[in-house]
Protein backbone atom coordinates (compact mmCIF):
# COMPACT_ATOMS: atom_id res chain seq x y z
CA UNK A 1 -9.12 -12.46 11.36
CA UNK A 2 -12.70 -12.05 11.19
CA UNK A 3 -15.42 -13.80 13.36
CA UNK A 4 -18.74 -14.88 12.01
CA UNK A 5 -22.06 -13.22 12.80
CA UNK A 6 -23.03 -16.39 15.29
CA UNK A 7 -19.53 -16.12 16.99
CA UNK A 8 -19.84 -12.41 17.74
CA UNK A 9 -23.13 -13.34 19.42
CA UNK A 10 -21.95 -15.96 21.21
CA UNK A 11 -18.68 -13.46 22.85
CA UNK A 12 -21.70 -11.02 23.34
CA UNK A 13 -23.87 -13.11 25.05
CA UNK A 14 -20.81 -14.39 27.77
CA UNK A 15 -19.10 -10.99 27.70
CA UNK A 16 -22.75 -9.70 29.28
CA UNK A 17 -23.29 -12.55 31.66
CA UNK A 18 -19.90 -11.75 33.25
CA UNK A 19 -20.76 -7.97 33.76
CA UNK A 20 -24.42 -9.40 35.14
CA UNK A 21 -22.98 -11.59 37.58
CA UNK A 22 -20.18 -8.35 38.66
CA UNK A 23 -23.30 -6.50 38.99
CA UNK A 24 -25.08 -8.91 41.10
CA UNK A 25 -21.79 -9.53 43.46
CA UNK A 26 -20.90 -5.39 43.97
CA UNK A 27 -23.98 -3.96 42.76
CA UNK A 28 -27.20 -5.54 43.49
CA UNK A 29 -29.90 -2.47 42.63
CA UNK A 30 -30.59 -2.35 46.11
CA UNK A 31 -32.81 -5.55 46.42
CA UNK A 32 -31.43 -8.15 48.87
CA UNK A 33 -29.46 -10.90 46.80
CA UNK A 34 -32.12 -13.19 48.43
CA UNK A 35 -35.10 -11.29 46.70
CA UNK A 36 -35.98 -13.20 43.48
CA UNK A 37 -36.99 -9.71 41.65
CA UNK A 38 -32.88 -8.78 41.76
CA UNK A 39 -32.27 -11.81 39.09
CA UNK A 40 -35.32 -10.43 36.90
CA UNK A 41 -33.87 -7.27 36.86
CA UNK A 42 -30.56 -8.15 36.33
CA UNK A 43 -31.95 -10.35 33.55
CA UNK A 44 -33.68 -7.59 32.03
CA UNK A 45 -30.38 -5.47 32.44
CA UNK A 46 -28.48 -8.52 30.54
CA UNK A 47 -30.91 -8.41 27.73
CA UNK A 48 -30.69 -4.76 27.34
CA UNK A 49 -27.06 -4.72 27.60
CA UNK A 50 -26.60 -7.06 24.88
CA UNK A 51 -28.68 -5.09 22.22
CA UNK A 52 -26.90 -1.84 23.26
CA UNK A 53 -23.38 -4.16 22.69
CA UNK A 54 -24.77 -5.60 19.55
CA UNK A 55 -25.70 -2.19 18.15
CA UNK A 56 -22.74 -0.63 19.10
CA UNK A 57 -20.94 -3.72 16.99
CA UNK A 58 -23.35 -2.75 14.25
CA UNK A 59 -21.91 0.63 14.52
CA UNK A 60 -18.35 0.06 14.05
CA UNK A 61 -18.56 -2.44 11.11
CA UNK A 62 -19.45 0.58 8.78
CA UNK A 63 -16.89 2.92 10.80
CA UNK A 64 -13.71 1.33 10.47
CA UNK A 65 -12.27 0.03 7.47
CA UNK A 66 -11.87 -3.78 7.13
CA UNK A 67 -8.45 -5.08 7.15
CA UNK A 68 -7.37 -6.28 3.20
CA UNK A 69 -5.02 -8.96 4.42
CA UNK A 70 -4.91 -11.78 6.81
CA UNK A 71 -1.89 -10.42 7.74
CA UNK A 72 -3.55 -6.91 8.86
CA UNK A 73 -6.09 -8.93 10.87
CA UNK A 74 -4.92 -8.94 14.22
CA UNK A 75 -4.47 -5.06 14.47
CA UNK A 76 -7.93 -4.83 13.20
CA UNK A 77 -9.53 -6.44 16.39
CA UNK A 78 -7.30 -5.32 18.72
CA UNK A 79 -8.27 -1.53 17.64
CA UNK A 80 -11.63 -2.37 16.91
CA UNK A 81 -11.86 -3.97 20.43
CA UNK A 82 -10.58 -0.96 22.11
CA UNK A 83 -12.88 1.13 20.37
CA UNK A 84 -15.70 -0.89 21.42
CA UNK A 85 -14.93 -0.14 24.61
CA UNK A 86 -14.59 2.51 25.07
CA UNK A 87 -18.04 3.20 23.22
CA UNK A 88 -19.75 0.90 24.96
CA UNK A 89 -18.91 0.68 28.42
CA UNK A 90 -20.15 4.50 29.46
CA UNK A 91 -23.39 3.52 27.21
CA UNK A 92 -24.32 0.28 29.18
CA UNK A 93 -23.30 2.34 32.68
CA UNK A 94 -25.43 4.90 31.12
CA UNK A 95 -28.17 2.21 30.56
CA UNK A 96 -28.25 0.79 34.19
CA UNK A 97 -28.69 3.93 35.52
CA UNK A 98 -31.30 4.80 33.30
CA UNK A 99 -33.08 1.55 34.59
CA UNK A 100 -32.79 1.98 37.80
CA UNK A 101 -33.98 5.37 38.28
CA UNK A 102 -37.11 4.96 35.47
CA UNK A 103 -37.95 1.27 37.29
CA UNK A 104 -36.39 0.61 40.67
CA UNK A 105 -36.35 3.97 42.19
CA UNK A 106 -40.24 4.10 43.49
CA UNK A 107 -39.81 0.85 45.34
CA UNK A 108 -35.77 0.86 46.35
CA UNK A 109 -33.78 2.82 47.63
CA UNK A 110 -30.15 4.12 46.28
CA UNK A 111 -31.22 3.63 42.75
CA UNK A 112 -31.70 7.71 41.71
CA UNK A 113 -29.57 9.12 39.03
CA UNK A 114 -26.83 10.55 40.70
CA UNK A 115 -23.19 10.54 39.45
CA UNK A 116 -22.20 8.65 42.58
CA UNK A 117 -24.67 5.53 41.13
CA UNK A 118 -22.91 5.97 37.82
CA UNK A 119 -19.32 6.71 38.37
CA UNK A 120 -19.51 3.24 40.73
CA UNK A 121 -21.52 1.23 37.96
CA UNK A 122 -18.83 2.75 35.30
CA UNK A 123 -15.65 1.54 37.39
CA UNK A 124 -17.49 -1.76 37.30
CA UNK A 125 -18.05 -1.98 33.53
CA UNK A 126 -14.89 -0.61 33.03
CA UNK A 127 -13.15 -3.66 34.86
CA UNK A 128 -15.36 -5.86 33.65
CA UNK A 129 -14.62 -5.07 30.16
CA UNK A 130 -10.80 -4.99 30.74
CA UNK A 131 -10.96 -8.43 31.90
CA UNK A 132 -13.19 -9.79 28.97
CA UNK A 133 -11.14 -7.80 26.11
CA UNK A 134 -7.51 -9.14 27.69
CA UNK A 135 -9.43 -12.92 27.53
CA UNK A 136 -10.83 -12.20 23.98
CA UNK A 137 -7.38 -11.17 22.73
CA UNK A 138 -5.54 -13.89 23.94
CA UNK A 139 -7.99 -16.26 22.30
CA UNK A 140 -8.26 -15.54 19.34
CA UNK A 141 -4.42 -14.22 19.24
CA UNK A 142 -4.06 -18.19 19.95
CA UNK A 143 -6.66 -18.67 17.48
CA UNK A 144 -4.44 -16.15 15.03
CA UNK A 145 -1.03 -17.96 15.25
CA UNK A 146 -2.73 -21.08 15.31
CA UNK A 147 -4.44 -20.25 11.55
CA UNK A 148 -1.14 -19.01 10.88
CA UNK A 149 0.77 -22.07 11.74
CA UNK A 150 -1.49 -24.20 9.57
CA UNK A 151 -1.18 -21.90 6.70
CA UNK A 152 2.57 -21.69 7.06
CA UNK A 153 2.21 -25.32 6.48
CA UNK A 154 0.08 -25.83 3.74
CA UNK A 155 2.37 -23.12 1.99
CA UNK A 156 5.45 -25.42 2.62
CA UNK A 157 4.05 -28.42 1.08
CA UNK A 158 2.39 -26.79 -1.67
CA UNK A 159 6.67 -25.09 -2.50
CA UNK A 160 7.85 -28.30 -1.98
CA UNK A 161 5.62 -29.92 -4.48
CA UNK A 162 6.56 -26.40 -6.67
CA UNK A 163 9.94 -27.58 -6.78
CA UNK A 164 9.47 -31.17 -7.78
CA UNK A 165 7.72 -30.49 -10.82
CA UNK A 166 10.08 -27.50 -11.68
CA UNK A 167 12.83 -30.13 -10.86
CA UNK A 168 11.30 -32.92 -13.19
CA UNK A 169 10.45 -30.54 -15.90
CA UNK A 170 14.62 -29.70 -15.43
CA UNK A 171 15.33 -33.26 -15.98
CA UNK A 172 12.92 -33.71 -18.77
CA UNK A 173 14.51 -30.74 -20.49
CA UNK A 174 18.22 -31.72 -20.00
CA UNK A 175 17.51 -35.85 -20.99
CA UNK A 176 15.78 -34.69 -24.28
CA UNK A 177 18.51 -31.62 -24.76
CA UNK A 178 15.69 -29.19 -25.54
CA UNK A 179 16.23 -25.50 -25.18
CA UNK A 180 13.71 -23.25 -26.36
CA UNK A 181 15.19 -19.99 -24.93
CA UNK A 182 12.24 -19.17 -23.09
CA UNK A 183 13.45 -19.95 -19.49
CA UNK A 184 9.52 -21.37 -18.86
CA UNK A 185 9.59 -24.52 -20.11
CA UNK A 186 13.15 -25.55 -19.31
CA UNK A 187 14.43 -24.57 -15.49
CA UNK A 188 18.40 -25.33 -16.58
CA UNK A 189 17.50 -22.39 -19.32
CA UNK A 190 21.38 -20.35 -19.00
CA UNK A 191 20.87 -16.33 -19.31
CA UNK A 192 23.12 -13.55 -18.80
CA UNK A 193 22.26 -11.17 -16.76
CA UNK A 194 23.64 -7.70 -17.71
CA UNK A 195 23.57 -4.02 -16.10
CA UNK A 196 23.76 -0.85 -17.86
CA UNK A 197 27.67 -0.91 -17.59
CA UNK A 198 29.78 -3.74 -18.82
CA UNK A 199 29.16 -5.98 -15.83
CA UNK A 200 27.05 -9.08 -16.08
CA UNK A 201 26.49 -12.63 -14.65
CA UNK A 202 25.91 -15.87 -17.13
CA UNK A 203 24.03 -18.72 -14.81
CA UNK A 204 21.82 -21.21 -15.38
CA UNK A 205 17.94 -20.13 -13.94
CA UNK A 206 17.38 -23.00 -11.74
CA UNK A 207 20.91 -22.10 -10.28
CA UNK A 208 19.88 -18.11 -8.93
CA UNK A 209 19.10 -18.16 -5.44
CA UNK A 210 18.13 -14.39 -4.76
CA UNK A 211 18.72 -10.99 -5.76
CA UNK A 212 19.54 -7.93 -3.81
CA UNK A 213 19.49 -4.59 -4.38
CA UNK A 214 22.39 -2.57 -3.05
CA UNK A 215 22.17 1.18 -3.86
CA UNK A 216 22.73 1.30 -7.68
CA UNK A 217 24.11 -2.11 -7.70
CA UNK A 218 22.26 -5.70 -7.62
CA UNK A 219 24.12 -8.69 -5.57
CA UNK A 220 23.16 -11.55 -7.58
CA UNK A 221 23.60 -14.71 -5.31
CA UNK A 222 23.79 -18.08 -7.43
CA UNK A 223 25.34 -21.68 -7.05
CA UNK A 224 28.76 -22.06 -9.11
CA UNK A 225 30.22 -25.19 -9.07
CA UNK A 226 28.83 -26.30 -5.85
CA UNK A 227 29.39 -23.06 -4.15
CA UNK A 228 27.45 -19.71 -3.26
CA UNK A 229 28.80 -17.29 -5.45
CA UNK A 230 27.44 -13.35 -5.06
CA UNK A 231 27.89 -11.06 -8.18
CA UNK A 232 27.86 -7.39 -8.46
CA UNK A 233 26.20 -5.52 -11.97
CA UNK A 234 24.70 -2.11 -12.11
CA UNK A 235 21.13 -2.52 -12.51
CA UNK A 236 17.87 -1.71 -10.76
CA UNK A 237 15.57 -4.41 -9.55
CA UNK A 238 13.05 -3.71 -11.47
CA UNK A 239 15.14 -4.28 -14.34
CA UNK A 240 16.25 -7.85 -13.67
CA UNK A 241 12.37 -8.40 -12.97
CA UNK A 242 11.40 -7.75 -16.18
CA UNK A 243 14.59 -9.49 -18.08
CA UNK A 244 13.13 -12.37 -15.65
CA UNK A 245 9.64 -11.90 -16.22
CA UNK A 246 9.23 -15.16 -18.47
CA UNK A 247 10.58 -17.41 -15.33
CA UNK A 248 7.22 -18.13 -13.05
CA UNK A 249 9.89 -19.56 -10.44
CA UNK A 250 11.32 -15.68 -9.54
CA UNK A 251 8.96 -13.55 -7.94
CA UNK A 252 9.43 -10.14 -5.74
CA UNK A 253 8.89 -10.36 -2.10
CA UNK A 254 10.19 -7.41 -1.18
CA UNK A 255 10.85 -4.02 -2.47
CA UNK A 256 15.16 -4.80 -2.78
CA UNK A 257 14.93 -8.39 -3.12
CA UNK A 258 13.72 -11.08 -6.02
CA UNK A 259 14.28 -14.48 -4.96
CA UNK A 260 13.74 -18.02 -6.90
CA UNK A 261 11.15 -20.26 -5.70
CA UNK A 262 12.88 -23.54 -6.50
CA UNK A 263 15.58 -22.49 -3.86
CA UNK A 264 13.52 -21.87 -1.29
CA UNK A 265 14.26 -24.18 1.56
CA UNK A 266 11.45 -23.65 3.79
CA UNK A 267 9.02 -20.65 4.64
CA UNK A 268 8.91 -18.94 8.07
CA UNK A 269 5.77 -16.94 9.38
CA UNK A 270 5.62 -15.13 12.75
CA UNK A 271 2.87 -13.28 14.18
CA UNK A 272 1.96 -11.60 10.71
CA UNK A 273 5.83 -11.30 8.91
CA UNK A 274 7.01 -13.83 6.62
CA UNK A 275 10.71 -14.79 5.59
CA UNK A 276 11.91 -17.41 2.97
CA UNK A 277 14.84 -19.70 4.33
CA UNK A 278 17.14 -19.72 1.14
CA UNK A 279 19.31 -23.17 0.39
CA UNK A 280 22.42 -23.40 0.41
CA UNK A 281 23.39 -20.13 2.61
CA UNK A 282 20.36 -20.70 4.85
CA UNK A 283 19.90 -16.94 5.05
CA UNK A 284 16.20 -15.49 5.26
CA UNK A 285 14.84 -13.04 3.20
CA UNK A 286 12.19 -11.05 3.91
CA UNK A 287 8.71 -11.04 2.39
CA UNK A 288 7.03 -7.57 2.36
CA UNK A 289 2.84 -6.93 3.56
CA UNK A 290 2.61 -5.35 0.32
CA UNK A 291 3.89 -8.57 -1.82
CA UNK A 292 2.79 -11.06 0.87
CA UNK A 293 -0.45 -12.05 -1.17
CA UNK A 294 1.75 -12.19 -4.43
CA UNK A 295 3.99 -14.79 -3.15
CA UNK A 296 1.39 -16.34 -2.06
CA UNK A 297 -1.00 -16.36 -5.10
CA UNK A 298 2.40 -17.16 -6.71
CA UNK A 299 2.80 -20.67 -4.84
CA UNK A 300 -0.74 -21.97 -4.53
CA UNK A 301 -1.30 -20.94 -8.15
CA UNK A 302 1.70 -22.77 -9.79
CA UNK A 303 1.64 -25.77 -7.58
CA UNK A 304 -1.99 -26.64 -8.26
């Protein structure tokens, strides 16, 4: 999930005015937390820190490799986070030190560059950065499974209105008694699906719930007079895919199973996975990252 350019500014901008306000409370430069010049220089500190966290942002956006799904997005921030810090916390402990040795070290006390000054100021950052990256990734993991809720969703409705036309098209076909023997225009199309031995199934399309590879064999789960019915042939997937290839309804989803849309009784998503709830058996079935987008593209396309 990526953030816009205002929203990283924004996290920037509060992620520094927490470390200011740890630096004010355990590390005040020196100045008494009465003397008006300790809030201009931890100001100035603020402002500095920012760039330097804004740079080092810069940095990693042409380091690591954007994520190519939605689904990938969460494991992109949390190891872009992580490498953020750890870039950038010994940079702005580096930076205060810097500062208050170059600019507070004539007039205060305690602010030379020693590796006392900048072990302490590190162990500060350090917290303070722990704290702010556990808040960051619980938001926008909220954020996350809340996007992924509401896309779950709009998925649903857009199979469920996927079905009803493939169901009135069905209809259509079987009032009129049309059958063109394409299995595109006519859902109740009947095929026979054969291996490269003498087994083979005859169904009707709109009938096939999913198909499984097994080894060398297929399990070919359909209705059959009201019931599930699972039948073995000797086949690869990849065959049945392209014997199937004129029906938009079947898709892959995964690398040993081919399911059909139009029994698909709801889809499941959980923090990045995705499963199709078949009818009938109510089983799931997984949906692989690599066909993820497919079945997707595969839904929103057909149903608009």
């Amino acid at each position: 999930m990526r953030k816009s350019r205002k929203e990283t500014i924004t996290v920037r901008i509060l992620s520094t005015c927490f470390i200011v306000i740890a630096l004010a409370v355990f590390k005040p430069l020196g100045l008494g937390s009465w003397h008006w010049k300790a809030y201009v220089h931890l100001l100035l500190i603020g402002v500095l820190g920012f760039f330097v966290c804004m740079l080092t942002d810069a940095f990693l956006k042409y380091v690591l490799k954007k994520p190519v799904s939605y689904s990938r997005g969460v494991g992109y921030v949390i190891r872009r986070n992580l490498w953020f810090q750890l870039i950038n916390t010994p940079l702005i402990a580096l930076l205060i030190c810097v500062y208050r040795h170059v600019v507070l070290d004539q007039n205060v006390a305690d602010n030379k560059f020693t590796w006392v000054n900048y072990l302490s100021t590190l162990f500060i950052i350090a917290f303070c950065s722990f704290v702010i990256g556990l808040y960051w990734r619980f938001k926008y993991r909220s954020q996350y499974l809340a996007s992924e809720l509401e896309e779950t969703r709009s998925l649903n409705e857009q199979l469920m209105s996927l079905q009803r036309e493939a169901e009135e098209m069905s209809q259509k076909s079987d009032a009129v008694g049309v059958d063109d023997g394409d299995g595109l225009s006519n859902p109740s199309f009947t095929i026979t699906l054969k291996g490269t031995t003498n087994e083979s199934v005859t169904l009707r399309l709109s009938d096939l719930l999913y198909i499984e590879a097994d080894g060398n064999y297929l399990k070919v789960f359909h209705m059959s007079d009201g019931r599930v019915r699972a039948d073995m042939i000797r086949a690869t997937s990849k065959q049945l895919e392209d014997d199937l290839h004129m029906y938009p309804m079947i898709v892959r989803c995964h690398r040993a199973f081919l399911v059909n849309l139009q029994q698909v009784e709801q889809i499941v998503s959980k923090s990045g996975s995705m499963h199709l709830v078949i009818k009938h058996i109510h089983e799931s079935v997984p949906v692989s990252r690599s066909n993820m987008a497919q079945v997707k593209e595969s839904i929103s396309l057909r149903s608009n």
